[in-house]
Structure formats: structure tokens, C-alpha cells
C-alpha atoms as a PDB file:
ATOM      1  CA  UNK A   1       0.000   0.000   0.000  1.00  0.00           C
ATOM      2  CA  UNK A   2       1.530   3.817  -0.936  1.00  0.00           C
ATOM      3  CA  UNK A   3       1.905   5.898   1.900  1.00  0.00           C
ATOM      4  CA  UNK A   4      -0.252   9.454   0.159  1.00  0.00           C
ATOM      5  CA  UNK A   5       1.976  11.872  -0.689  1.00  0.00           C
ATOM      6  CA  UNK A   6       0.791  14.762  -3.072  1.00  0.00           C
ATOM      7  CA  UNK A   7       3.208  16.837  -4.997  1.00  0.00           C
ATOM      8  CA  UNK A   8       2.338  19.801  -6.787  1.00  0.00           C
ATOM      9  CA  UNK A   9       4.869  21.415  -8.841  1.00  0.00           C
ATOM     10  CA  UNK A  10       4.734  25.232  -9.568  1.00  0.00           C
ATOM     11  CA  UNK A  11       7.179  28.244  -8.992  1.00  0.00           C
ATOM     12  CA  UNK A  12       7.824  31.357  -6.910  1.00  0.00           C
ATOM     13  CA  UNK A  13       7.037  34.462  -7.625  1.00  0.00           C
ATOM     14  CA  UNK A  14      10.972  35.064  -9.334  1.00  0.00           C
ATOM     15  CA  UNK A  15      10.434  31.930 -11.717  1.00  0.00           C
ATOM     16  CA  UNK A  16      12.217  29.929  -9.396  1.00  0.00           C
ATOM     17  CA  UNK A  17      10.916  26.355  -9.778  1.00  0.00           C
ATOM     18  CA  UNK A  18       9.164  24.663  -7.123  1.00  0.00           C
ATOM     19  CA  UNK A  19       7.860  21.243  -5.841  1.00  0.00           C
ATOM     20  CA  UNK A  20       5.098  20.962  -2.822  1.00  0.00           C
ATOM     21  CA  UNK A  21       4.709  17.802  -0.693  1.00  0.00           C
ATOM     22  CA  UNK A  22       2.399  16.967   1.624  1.00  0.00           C
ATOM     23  CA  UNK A  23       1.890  13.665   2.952  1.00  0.00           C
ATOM     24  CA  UNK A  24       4.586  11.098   4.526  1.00  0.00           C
ATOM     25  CA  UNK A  25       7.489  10.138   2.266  1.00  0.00           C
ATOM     26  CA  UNK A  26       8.594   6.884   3.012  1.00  0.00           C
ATOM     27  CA  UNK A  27       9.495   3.650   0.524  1.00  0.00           C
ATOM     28  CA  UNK A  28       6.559   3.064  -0.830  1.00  0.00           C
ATOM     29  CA  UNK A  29       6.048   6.855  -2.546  1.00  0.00           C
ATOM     30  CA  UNK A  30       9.595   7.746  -3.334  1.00  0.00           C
ATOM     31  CA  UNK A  31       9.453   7.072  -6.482  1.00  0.00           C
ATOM     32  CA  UNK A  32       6.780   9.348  -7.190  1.00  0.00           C
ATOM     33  CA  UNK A  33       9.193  11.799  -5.546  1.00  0.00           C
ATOM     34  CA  UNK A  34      12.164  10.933  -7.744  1.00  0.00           C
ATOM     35  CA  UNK A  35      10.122  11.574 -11.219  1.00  0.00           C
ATOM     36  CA  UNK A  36       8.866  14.905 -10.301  1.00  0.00           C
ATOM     37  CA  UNK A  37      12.336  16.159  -8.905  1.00  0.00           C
ATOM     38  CA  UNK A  38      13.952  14.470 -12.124  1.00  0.00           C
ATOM     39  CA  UNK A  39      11.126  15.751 -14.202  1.00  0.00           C
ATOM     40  CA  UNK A  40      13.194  19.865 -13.037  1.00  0.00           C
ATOM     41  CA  UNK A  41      16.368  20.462 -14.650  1.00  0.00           C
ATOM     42  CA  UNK A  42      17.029  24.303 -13.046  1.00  0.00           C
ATOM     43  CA  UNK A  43      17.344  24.683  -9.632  1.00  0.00           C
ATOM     44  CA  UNK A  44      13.905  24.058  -7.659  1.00  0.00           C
ATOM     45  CA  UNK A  45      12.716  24.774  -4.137  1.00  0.00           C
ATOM     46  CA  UNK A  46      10.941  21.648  -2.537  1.00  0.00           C
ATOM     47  CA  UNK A  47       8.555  22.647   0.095  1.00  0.00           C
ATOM     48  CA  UNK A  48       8.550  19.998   2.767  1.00  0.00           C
ATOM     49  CA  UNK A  49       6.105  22.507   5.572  1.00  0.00           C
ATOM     50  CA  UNK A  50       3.412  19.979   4.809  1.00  0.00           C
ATOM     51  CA  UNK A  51       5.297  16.487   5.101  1.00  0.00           C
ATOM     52  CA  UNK A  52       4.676  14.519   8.538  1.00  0.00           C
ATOM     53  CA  UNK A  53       7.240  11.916   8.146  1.00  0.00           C
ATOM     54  CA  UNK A  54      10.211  11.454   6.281  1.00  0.00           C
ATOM     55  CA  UNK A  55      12.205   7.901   6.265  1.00  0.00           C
ATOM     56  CA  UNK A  56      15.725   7.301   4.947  1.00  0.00           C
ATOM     57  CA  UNK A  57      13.864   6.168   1.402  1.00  0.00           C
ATOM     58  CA  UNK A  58      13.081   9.919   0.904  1.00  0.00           C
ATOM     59  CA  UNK A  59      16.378  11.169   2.526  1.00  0.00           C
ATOM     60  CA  UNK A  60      18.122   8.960  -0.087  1.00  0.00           C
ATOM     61  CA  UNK A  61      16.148  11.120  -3.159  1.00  0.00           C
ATOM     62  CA  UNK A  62      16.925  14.387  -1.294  1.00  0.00           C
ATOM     63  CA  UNK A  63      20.662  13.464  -1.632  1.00  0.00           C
ATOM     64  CA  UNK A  64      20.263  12.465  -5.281  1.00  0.00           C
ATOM     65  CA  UNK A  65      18.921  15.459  -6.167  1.00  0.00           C
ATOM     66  CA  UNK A  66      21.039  17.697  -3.594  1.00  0.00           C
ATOM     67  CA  UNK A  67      22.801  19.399  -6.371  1.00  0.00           C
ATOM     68  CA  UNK A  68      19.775  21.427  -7.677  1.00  0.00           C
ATOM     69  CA  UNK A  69      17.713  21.275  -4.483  1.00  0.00           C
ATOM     70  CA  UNK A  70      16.838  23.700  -1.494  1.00  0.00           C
ATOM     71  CA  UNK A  71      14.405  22.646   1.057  1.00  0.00           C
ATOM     72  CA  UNK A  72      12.203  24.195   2.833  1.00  0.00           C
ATOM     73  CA  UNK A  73      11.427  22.467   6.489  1.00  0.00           C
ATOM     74  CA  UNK A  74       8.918  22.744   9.829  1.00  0.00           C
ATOM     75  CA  UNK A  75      10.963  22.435  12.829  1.00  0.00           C
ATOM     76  CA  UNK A  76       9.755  19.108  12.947  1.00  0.00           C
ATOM     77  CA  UNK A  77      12.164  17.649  10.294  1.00  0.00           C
ATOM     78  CA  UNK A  78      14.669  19.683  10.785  1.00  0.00           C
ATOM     79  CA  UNK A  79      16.675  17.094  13.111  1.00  0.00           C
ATOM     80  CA  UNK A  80      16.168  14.646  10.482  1.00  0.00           C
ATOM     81  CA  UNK A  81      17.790  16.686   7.634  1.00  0.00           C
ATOM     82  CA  UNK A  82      20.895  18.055  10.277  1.00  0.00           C
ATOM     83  CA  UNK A  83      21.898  13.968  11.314  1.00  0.00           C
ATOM     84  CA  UNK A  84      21.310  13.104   8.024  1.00  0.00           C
ATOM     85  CA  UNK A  85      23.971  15.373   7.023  1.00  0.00           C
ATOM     86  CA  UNK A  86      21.428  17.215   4.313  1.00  0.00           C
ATOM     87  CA  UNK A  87      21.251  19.971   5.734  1.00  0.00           C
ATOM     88  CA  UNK A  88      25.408  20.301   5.502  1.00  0.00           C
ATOM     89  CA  UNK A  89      24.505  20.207   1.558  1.00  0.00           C
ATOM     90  CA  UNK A  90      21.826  21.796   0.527  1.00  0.00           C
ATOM     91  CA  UNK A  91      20.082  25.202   2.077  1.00  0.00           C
ATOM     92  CA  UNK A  92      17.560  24.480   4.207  1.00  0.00           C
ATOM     93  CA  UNK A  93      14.906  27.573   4.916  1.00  0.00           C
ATOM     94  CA  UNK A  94      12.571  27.133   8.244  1.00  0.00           C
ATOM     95  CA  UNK A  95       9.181  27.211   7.772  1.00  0.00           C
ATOM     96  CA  UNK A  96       6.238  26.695   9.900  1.00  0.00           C
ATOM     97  CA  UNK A  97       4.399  23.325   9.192  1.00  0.00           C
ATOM     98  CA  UNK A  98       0.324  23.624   7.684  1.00  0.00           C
ATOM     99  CA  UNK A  99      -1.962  24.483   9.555  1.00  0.00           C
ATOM    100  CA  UNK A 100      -0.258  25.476  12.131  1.00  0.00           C
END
């Protein structure tokens, strides 16, 4: 069974490309994940406010991708991206998690 997981692509304001997810990203959607990051050549923001969970399965397409990538994070995964050693990659920006 996939975990949901939406992902909406779109961009800023500038033109700068970017990909929502909400939803938990675990094994069973990251491939989902991996097409619509691979589907962006330029640089894109991915917007992770509304994303519950994430497992090493997503952590492993965040590295993949962690040369054209800059996150956007609740303080809830924010651990998660700094053990990981993400965070020491790719710019992370805090933001406040839906809903909230």
C-alpha cells in the first residue's frame, strides 16, 4: 500500500521552480518523488512545511537530487535533515508546518 503523498509542482514568484509535498514520504512513494524532482532540470525549491514523516527512502532522493535542491522544512524535520547530514549540503529555509 503507498503511503499518500501529493506533490504539486509550480514556482515562486521570481520563476524559481518549485515542488510541494504533503503527505509522509517513506518507501513506498519515493518514487513518485524521484520523477517529479527528475522531471526539473534548473534549480527548484521543494517545500517539505506539509510532510509529517520522512524515512531514509526519501532522505536517499533528497541526496540524489542535492545538487539542484533547497528545502524548505517545519521544525519538525529539521533534526532529520541536520543527522542526516542534508542539511550540511543543501540550504535548508525554516518554515512553519500547515496548519499550524
Amino acid at each position: 500500500m503507498t503511503t499518500p503523498l501529493t506533490l504539486t509542482p509550480g514556482h515562486a514568484p521570481d520563476g524559481t521552480a518549485r515542488l510541494t509535498a504533503v503527505g509522509e514520504i517513506d518507501m513506498s512513494n519515493t518514487a513518485a518523488l524521484a520523477e517529479a524532482l527528475g522531471r526539473i532540470e534548473d534549480r527548484v525549491v521543494v517545500d517539505l512545511t506539509g510532510v509529517d514523516y520522512l524515512d531514509s527512502a526519501g532522505l536517499s532522493v533528497l541526496f540524489a537530487h542535492a545538487g539542484h535542491i533547497e528545502l524548505v522544512a517545519a521544525p519538525l524535520l529539521r533534526p532529520v535533515l541536520d543527522v542526516s547530514g542534508l542539511a550540511d549540503l543543501v540550504t535548508v529555509h525554516a518554515g512553519r508546518a500547515a496548519g499550524r
